[in-house]
Protein backbone atom coordinates (compact mmCIF):
# COMPACT_ATOMS: atom_id res chain seq x y z
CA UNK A 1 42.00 129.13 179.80
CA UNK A 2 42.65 126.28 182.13
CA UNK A 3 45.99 124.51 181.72
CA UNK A 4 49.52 124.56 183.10
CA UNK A 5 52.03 127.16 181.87
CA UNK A 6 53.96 126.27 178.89
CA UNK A 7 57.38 126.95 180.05
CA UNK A 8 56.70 124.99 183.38
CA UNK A 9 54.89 122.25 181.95
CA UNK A 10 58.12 121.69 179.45
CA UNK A 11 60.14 121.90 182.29
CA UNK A 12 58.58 118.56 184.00
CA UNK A 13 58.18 116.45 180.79
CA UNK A 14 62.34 117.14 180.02
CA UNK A 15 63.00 116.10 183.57
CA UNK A 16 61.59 112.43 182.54
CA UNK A 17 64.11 109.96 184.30
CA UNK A 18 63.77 106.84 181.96
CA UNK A 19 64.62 108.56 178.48
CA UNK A 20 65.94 106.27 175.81
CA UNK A 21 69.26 106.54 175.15
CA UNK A 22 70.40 108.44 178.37
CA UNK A 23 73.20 107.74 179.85
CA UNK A 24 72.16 107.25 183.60
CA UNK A 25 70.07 104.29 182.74
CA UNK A 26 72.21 100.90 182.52
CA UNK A 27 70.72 99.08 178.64
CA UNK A 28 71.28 95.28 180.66
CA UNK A 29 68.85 96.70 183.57
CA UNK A 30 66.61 98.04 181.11
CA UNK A 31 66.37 95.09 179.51
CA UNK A 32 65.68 93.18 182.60
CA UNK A 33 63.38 96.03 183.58
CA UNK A 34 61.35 95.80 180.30
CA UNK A 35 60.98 91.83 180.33
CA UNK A 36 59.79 91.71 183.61
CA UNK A 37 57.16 94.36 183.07
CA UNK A 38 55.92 92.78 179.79
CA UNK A 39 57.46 95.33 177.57
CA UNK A 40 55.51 98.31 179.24
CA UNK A 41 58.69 100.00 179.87
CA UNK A 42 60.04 100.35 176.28
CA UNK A 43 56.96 101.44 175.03
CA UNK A 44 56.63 104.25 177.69
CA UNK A 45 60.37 105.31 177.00
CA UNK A 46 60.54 104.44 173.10
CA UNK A 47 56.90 105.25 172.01
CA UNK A 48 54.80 107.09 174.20
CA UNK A 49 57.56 109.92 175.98
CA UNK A 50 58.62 111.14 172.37
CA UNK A 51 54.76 111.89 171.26
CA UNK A 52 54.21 113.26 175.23
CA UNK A 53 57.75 115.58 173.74
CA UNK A 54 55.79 116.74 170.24
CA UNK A 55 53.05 117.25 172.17
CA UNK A 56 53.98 119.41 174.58
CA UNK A 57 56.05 121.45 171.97
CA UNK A 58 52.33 122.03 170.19
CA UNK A 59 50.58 122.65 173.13
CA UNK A 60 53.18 125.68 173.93
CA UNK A 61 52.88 127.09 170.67
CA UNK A 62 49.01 127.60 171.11
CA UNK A 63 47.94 124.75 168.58
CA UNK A 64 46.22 122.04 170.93
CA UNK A 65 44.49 122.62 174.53
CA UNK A 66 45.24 121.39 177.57
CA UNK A 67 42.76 118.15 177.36
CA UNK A 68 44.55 116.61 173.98
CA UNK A 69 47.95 116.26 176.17
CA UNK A 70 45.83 115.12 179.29
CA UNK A 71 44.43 112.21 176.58
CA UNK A 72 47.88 111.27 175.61
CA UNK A 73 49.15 111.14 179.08
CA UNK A 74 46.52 109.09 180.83
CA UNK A 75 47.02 106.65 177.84
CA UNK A 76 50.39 105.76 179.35
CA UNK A 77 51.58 102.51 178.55
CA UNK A 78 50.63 100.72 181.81
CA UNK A 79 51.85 97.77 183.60
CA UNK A 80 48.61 95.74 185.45
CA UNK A 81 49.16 94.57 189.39
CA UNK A 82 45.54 93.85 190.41
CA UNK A 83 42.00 92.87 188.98
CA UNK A 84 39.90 94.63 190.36
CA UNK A 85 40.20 94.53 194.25
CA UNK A 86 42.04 91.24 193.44
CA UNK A 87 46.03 91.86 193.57
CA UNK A 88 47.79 89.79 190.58
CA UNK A 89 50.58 88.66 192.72
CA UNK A 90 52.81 87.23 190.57
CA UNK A 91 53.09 90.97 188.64
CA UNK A 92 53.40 92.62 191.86
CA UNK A 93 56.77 90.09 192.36
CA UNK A 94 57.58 91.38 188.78
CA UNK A 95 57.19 95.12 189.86
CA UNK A 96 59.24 94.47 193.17
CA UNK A 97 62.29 92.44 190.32
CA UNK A 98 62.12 95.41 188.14
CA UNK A 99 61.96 98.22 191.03
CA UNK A 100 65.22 96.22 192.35
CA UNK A 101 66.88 96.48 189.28
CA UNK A 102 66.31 99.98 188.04
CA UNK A 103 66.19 102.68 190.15
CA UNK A 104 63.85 104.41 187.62
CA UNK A 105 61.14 102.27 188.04
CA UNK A 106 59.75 104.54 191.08
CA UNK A 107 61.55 107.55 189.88
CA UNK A 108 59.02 107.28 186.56
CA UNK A 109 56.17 106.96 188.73
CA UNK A 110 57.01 109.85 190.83
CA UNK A 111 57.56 111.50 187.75
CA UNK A 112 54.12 110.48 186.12
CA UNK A 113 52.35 112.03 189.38
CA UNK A 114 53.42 115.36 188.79
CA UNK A 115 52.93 115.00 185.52
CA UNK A 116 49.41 114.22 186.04
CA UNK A 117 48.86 116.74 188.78
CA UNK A 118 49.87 119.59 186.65
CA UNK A 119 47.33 118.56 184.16
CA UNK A 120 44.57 118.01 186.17
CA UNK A 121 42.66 121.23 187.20
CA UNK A 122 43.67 123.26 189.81
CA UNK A 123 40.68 126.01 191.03
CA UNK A 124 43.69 128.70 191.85
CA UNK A 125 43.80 128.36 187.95
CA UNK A 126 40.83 128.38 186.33
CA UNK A 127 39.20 131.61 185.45
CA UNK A 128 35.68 132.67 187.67
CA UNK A 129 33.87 131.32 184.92
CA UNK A 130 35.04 128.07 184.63
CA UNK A 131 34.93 128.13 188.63
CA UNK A 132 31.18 128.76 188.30
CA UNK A 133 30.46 126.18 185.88
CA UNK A 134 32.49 123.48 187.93
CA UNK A 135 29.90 124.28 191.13
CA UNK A 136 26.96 124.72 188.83
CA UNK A 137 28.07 121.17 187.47
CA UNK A 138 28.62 120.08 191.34
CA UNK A 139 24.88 121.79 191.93
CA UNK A 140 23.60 119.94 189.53
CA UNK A 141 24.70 116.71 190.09
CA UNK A 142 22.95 116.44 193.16
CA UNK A 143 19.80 116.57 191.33
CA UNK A 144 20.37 114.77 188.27
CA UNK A 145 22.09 111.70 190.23
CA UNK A 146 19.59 111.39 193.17
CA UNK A 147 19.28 107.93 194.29
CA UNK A 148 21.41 106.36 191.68
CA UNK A 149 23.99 104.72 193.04
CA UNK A 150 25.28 102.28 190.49
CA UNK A 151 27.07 102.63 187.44
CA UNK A 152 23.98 101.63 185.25
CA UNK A 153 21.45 104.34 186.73
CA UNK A 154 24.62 107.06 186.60
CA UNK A 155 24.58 106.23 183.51
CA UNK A 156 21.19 106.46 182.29
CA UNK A 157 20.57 109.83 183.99
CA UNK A 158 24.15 111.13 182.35
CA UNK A 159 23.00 110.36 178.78
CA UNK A 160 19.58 111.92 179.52
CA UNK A 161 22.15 115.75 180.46
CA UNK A 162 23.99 115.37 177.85
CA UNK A 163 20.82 114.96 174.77
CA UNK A 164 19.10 117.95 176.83
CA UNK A 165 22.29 120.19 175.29
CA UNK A 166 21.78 119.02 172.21
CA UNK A 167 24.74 116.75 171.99
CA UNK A 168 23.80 113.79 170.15
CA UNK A 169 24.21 109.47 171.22
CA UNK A 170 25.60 107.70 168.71
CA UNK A 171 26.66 104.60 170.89
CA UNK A 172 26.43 102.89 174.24
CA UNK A 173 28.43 99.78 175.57
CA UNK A 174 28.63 97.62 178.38
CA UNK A 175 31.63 95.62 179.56
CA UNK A 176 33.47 94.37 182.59
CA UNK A 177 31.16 96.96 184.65
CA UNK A 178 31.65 100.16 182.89
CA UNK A 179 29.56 101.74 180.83
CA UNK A 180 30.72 103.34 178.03
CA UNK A 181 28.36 106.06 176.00
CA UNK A 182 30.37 107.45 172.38
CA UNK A 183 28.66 111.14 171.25
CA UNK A 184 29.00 113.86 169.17
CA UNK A 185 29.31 117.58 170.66
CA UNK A 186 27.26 119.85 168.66
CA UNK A 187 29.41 122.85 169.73
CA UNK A 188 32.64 121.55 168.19
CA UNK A 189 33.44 124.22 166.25
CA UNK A 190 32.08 127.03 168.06
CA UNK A 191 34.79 130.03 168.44
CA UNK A 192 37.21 127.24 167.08
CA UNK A 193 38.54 130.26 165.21
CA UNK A 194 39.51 132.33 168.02
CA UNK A 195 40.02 129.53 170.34
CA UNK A 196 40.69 126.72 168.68
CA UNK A 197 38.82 123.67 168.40
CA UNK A 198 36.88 121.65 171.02
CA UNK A 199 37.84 124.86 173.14
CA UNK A 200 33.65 125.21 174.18
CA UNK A 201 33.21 121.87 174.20
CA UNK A 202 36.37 120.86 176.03
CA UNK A 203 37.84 123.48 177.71
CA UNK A 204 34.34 124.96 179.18
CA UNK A 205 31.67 122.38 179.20
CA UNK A 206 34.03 120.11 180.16
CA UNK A 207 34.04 122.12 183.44
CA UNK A 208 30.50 121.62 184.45
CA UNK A 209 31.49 117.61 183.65
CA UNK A 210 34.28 118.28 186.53
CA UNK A 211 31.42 119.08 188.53
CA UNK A 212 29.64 115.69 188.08
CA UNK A 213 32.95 113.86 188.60
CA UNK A 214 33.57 115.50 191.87
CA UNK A 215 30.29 114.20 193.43
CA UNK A 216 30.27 110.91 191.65
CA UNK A 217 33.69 110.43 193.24
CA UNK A 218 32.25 111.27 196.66
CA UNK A 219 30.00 108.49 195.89
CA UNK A 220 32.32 105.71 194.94
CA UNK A 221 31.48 106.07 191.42
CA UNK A 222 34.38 106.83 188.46
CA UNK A 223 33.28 108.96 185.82
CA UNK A 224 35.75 109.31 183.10
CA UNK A 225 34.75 112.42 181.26
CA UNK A 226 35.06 113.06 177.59
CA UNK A 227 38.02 111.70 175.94
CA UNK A 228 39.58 110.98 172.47
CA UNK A 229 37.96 113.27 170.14
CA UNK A 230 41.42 113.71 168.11
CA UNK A 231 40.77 113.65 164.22
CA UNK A 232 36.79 112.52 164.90
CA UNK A 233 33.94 114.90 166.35
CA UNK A 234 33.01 111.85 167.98
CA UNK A 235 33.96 111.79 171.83
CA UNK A 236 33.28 108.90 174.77
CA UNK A 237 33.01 108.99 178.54
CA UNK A 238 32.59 105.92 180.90
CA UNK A 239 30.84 105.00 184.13
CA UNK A 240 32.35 102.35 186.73
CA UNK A 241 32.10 101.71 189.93
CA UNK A 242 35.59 102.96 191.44
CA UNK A 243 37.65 100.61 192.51
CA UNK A 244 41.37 99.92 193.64
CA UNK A 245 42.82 99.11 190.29
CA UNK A 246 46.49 99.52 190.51
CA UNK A 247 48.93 99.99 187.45
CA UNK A 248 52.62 101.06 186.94
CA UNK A 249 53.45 104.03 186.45
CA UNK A 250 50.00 105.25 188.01
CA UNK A 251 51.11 103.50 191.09
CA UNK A 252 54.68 103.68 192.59
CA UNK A 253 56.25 100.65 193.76
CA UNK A 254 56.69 101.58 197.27
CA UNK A 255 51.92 101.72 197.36
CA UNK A 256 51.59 98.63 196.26
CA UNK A 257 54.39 97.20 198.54
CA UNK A 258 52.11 98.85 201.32
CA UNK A 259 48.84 97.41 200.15
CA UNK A 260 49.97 93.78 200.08
């Protein structure tokens, strides 16, 4: 099953550089730290790296897959620097104050990378069947997305996949350019006692998804694939055109420093 190792995957999340309480970390700087970024740092350290903790914990004992901890950590508490293409200078300032006075303020950010890259598939792990249904999702996608080349068409031709596997529509939004489409997957609970829950719809279908997003992304289009399906068989993706959004911790200090 795709995921990171459980002992290794520990490992990272206990190296976390910001945690409450520790004694490298000055409280007057982190004070300083969390007023200039709007409170975004204390939630990250006070709220958001204890449930990461508890979650990892689950995950290595076998009760959650690999996609509920990827939820939880690309729902970091996050600290805005541009709209859109647009930088928000004034935050940026804020960033460079806070970076100044903390020295964890990039050393989170590096941490949050490799975080995120050991969550985010890597083909040396996933099993030949998961490989196949990745480039039979790649295949695929140049078919089903021919000639659409905005979020709305993506869209449109996405909802039309997912009702021919029986998975079911019960909402579609619009806002600020994304497209958002909320269904239910029809093979929640298949194997769910062998595998768990969500494992076929999450932990394999979810691979041919990877296929779409990898040409999408080739195409300047974002497709964020299913998400948030914790205590609800109802899940949502979204549809935007990809831009250069930049947040903290998803972007270190020093990249935005070179983009301005």
């Amino acid at each position: 099953m795709a995921g990171p190792d459980p002992a290794e995957l520990r490992r990272v999340v206990d190296a976390f550089p910001a945690a409450d309480g520790a004694e490298s970390v000055d409280s007057d700087a982190t004070d300083r730290v969390d007023d200039l970024l709007d409170g975004t740092y204390g939630r990250l350290t006070r709220e958001w790296y204890p449930e990461l903790g508890k979650l990892t914990e689950t995950y290595a004992a076998g009760e959650i897959l690999r996609e509920d901890v990827l939820e939880h950590v690309e729902a970091v508490p996050s600290f805005r620097l541009s709209d859109g293409a647009a930088p928000l200078p004034e935050k940026r300032r804020a960033l460079a104050a806070a970076d100044e006075a903390a020295d964890e303020v990039t050393e989170v950010a590096g941490w949050y990378a490799t975080l995120r890259s050991m969550l985010d598939d890597d083909p040396d792990d996933l099993t030949r069947v998961e490989r196949l249904l990745h480039g039979f999702g790649y295949a695929l996608a140049h078919g089903l997305f021919l000639g659409a080349s905005s979020p709305k068409r993506v869209v449109r031709r996405l909802r039309l996949a997912y009702r021919s596997v029986g998975v079911d529509i019960d909402e579609t939004e619009s806002e600020a350019g994304a497209e958002r489409t909320e269904f239910t997957c029809p093979y929640r609970d298949v194997g769910a006692r062998i595998y768990g829950e969500k494992w076929v719809c999450h932990e394999k279908l979810d691979r041919v998804d990877d296929g779409y997003v990898t040409y999408l992304a080739e195409r300047g289009i974002d497709y964020q694939r299913p998400r948030d399906c914790d205590g609800s068989e109802r899940c949502y993706s979204t549809v935007a055109r990809d831009g250069p959004e930049l947040w903290w911790p998803k972007t270190a200090p020093a990249a935005v420093r070179a983009r301005s």
